[in-house]
PDB file of N, CA and C in Angstrom:
ATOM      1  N   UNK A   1     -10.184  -2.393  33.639  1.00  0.00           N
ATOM      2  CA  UNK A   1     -11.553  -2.863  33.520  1.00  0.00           C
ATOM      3  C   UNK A   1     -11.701  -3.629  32.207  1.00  0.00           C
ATOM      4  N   UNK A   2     -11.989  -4.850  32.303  1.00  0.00           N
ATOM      5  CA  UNK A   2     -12.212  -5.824  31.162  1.00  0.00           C
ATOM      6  C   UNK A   2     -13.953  -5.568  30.454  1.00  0.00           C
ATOM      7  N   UNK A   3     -13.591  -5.713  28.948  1.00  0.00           N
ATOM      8  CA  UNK A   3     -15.088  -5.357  28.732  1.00  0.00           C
ATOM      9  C   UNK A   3     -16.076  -6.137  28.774  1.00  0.00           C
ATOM     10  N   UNK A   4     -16.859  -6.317  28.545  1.00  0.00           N
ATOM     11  CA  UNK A   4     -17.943  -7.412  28.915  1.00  0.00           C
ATOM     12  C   UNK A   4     -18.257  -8.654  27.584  1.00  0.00           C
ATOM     13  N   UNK A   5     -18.885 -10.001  27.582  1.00  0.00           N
ATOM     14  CA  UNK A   5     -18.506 -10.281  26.483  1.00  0.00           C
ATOM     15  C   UNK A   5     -20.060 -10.553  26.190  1.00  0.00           C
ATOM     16  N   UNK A   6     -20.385 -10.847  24.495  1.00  0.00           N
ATOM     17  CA  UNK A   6     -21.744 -10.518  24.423  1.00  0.00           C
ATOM     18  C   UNK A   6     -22.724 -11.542  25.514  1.00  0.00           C
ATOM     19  N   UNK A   7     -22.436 -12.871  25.716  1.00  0.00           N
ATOM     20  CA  UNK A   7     -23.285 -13.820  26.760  1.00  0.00           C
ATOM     21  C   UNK A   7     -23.475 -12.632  27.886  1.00  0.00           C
ATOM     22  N   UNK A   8     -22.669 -12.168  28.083  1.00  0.00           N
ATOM     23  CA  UNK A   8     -22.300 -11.496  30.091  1.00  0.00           C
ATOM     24  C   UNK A   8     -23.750 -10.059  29.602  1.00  0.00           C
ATOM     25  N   UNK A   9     -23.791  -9.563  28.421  1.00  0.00           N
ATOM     26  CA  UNK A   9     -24.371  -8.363  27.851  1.00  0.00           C
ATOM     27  C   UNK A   9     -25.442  -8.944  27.931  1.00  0.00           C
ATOM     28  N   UNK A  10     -26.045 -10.144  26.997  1.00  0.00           N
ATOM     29  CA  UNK A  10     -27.157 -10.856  26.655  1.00  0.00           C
ATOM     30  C   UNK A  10     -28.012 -11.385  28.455  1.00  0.00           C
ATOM     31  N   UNK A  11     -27.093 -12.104  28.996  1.00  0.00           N
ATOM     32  CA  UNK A  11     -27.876 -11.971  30.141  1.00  0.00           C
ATOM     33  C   UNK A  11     -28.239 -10.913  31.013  1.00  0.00           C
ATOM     34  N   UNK A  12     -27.368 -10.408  31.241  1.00  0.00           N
ATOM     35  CA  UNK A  12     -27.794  -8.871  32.455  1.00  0.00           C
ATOM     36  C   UNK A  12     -28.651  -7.857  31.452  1.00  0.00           C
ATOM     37  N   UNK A  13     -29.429  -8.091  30.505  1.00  0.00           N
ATOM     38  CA  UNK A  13     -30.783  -7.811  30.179  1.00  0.00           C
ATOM     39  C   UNK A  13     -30.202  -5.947  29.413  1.00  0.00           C
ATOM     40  N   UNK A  14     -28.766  -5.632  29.285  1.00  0.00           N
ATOM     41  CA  UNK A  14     -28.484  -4.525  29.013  1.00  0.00           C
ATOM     42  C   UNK A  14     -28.284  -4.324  27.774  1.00  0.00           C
ATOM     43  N   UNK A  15     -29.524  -4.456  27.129  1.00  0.00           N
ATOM     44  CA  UNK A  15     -29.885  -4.207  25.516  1.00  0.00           C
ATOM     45  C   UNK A  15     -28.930  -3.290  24.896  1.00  0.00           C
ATOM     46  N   UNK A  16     -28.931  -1.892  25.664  1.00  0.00           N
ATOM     47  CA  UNK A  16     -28.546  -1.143  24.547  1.00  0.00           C
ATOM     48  C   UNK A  16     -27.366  -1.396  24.403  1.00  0.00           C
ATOM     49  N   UNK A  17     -26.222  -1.481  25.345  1.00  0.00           N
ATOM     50  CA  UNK A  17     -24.727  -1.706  25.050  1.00  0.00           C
ATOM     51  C   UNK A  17     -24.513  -2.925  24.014  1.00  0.00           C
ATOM     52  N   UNK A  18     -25.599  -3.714  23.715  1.00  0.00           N
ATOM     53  CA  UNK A  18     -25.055  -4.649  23.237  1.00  0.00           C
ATOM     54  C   UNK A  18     -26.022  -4.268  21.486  1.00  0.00           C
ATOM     55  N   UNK A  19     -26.614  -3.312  21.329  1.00  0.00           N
ATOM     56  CA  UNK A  19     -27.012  -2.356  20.118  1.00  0.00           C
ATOM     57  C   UNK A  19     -26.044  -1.877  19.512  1.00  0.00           C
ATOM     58  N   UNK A  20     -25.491  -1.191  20.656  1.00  0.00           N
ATOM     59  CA  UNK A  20     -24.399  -0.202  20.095  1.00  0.00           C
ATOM     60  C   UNK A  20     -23.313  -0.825  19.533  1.00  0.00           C
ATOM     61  N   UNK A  21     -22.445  -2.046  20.180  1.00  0.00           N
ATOM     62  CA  UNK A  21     -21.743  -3.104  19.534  1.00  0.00           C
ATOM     63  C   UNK A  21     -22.084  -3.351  18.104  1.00  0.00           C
ATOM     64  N   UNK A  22     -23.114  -3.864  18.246  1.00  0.00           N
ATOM     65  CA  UNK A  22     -23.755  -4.516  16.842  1.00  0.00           C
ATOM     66  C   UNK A  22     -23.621  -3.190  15.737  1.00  0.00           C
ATOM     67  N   UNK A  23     -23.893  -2.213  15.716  1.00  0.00           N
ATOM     68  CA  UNK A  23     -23.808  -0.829  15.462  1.00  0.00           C
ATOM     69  C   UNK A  23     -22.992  -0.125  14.527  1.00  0.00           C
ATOM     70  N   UNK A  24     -21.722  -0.891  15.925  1.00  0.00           N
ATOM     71  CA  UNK A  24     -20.156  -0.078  15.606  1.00  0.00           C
ATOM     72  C   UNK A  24     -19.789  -0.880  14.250  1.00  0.00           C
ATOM     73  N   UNK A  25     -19.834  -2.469  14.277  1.00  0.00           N
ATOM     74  CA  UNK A  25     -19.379  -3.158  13.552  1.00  0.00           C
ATOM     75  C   UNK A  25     -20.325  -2.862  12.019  1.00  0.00           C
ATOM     76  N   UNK A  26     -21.164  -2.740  12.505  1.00  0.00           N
ATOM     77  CA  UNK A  26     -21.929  -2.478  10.902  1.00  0.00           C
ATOM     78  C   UNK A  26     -21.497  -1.352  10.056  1.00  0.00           C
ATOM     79  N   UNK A  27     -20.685  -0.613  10.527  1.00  0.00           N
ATOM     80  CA  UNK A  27     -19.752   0.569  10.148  1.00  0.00           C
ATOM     81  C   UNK A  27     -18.394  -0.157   9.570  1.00  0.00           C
ATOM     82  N   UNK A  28     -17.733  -0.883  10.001  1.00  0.00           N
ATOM     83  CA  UNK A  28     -16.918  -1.397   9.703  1.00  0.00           C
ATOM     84  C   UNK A  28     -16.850  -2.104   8.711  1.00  0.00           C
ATOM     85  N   UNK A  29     -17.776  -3.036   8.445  1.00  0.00           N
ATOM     86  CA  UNK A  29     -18.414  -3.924   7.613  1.00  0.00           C
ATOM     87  C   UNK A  29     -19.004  -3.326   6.117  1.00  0.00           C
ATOM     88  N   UNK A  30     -19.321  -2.398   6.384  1.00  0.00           N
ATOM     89  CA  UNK A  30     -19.474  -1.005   5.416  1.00  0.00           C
ATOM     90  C   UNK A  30     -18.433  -0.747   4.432  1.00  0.00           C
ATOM     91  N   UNK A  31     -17.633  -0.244   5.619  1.00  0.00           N
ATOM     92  CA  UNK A  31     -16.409   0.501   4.815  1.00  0.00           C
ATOM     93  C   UNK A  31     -15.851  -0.902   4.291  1.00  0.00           C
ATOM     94  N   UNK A  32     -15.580  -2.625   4.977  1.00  0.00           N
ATOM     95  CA  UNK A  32     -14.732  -2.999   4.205  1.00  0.00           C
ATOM     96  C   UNK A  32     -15.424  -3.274   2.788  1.00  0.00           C
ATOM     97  N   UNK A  33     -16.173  -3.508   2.400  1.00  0.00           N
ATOM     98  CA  UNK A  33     -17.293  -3.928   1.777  1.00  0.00           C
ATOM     99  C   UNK A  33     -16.969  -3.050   0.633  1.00  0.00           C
ATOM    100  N   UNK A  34     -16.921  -1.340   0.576  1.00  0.00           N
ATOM    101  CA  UNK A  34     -16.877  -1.008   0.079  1.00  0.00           C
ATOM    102  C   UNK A  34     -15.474  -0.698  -0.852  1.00  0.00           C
ATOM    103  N   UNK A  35     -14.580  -0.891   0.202  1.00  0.00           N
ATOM    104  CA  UNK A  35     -12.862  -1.403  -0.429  1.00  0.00           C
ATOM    105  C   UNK A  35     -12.930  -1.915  -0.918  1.00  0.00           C
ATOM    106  N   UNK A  36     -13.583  -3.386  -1.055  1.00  0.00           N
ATOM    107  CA  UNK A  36     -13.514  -4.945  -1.556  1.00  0.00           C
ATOM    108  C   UNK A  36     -14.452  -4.342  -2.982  1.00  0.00           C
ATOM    109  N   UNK A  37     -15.436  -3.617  -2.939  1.00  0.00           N
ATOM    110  CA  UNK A  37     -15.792  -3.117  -4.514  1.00  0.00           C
ATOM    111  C   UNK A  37     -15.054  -2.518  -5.130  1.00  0.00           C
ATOM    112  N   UNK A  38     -14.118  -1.605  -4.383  1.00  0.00           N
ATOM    113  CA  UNK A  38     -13.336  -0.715  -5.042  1.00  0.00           C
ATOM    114  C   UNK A  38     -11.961  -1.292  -6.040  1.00  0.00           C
ATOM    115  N   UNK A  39     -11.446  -2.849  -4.771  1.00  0.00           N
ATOM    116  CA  UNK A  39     -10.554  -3.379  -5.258  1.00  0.00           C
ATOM    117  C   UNK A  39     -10.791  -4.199  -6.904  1.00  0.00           C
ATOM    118  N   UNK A  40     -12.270  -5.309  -6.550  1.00  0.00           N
ATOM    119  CA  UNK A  40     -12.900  -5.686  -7.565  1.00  0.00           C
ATOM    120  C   UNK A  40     -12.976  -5.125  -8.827  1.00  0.00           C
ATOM    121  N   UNK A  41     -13.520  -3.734  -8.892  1.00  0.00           N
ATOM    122  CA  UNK A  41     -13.693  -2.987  -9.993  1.00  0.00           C
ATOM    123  C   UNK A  41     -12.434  -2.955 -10.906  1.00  0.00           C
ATOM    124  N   UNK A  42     -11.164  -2.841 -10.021  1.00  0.00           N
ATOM    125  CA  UNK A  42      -9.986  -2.564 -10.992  1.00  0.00           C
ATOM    126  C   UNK A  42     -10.248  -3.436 -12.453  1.00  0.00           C
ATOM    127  N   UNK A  43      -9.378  -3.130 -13.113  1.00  0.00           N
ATOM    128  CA  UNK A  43      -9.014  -4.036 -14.347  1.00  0.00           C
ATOM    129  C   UNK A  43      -7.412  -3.505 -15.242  1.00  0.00           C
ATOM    130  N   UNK A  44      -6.552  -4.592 -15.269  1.00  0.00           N
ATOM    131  CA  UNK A  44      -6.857  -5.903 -14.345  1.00  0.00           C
ATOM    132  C   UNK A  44      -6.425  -5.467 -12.606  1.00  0.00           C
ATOM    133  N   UNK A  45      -7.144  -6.658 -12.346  1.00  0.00           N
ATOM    134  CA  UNK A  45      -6.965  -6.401 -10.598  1.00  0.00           C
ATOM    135  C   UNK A  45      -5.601  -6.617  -9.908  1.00  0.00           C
ATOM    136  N   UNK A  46      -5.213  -6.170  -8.836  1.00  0.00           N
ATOM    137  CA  UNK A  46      -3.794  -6.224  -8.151  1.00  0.00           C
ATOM    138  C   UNK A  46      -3.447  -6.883  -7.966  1.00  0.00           C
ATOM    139  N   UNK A  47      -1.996  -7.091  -8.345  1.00  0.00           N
ATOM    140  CA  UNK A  47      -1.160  -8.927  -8.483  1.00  0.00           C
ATOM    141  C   UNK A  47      -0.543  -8.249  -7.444  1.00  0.00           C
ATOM    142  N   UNK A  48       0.400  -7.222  -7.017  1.00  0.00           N
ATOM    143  CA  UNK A  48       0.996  -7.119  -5.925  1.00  0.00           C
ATOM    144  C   UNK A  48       0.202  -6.761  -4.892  1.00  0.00           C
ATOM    145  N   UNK A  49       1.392  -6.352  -3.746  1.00  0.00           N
ATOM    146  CA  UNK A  49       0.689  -5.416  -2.563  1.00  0.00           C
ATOM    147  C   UNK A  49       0.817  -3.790  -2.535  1.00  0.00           C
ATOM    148  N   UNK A  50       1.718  -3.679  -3.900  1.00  0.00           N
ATOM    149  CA  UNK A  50       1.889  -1.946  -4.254  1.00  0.00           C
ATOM    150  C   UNK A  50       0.866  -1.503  -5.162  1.00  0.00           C
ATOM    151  N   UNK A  51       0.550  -2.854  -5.935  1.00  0.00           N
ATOM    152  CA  UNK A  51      -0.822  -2.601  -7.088  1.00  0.00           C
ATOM    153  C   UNK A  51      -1.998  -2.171  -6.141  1.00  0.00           C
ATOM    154  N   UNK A  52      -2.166  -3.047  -4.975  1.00  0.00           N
ATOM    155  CA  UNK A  52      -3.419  -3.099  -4.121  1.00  0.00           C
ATOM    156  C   UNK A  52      -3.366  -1.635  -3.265  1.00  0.00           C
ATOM    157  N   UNK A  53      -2.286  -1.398  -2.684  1.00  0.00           N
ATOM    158  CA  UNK A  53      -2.291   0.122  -2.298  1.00  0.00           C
ATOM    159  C   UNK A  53      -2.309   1.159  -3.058  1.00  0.00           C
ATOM    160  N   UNK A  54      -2.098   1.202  -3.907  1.00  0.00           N
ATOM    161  CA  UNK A  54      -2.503   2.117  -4.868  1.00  0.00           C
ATOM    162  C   UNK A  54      -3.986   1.998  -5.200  1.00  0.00           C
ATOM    163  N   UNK A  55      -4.900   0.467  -5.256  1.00  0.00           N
ATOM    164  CA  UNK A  55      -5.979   0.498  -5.796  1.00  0.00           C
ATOM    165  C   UNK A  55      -6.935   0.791  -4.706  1.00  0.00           C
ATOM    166  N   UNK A  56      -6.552   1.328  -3.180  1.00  0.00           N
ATOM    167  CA  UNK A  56      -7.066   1.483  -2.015  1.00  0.00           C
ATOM    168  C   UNK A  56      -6.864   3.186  -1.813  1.00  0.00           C
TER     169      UNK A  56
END
């Protein structure tokens, strides 16, 4: 079963599934958001990709 895409959601008038989408991602968007402060804050900030995992 293929999932639906937002046009196919937006027309067949089925609001909430397409809430809950919007929803999920705002969670996501969150957390990266809040990495990307976490990374920022360093000093100085991560030249590698072992500096950056460590600063994650």
């Amino acid at each position: 079963m293929r999932h639906p895409t937002r046009l196919e959601l937006l027309t067949s008038g089925s609001r909430n599934t397409l809430l809950s989408l919007e929803t999920s991602m705002d969670i996501i968007e969150d957390i990266w958001d809040a990495l990307l402060h976490a990374v920022e804050k360093r000093s100085p900030p991560p030249r590698t990709s072992i500096d950056l995992l460590a600063a994650l």
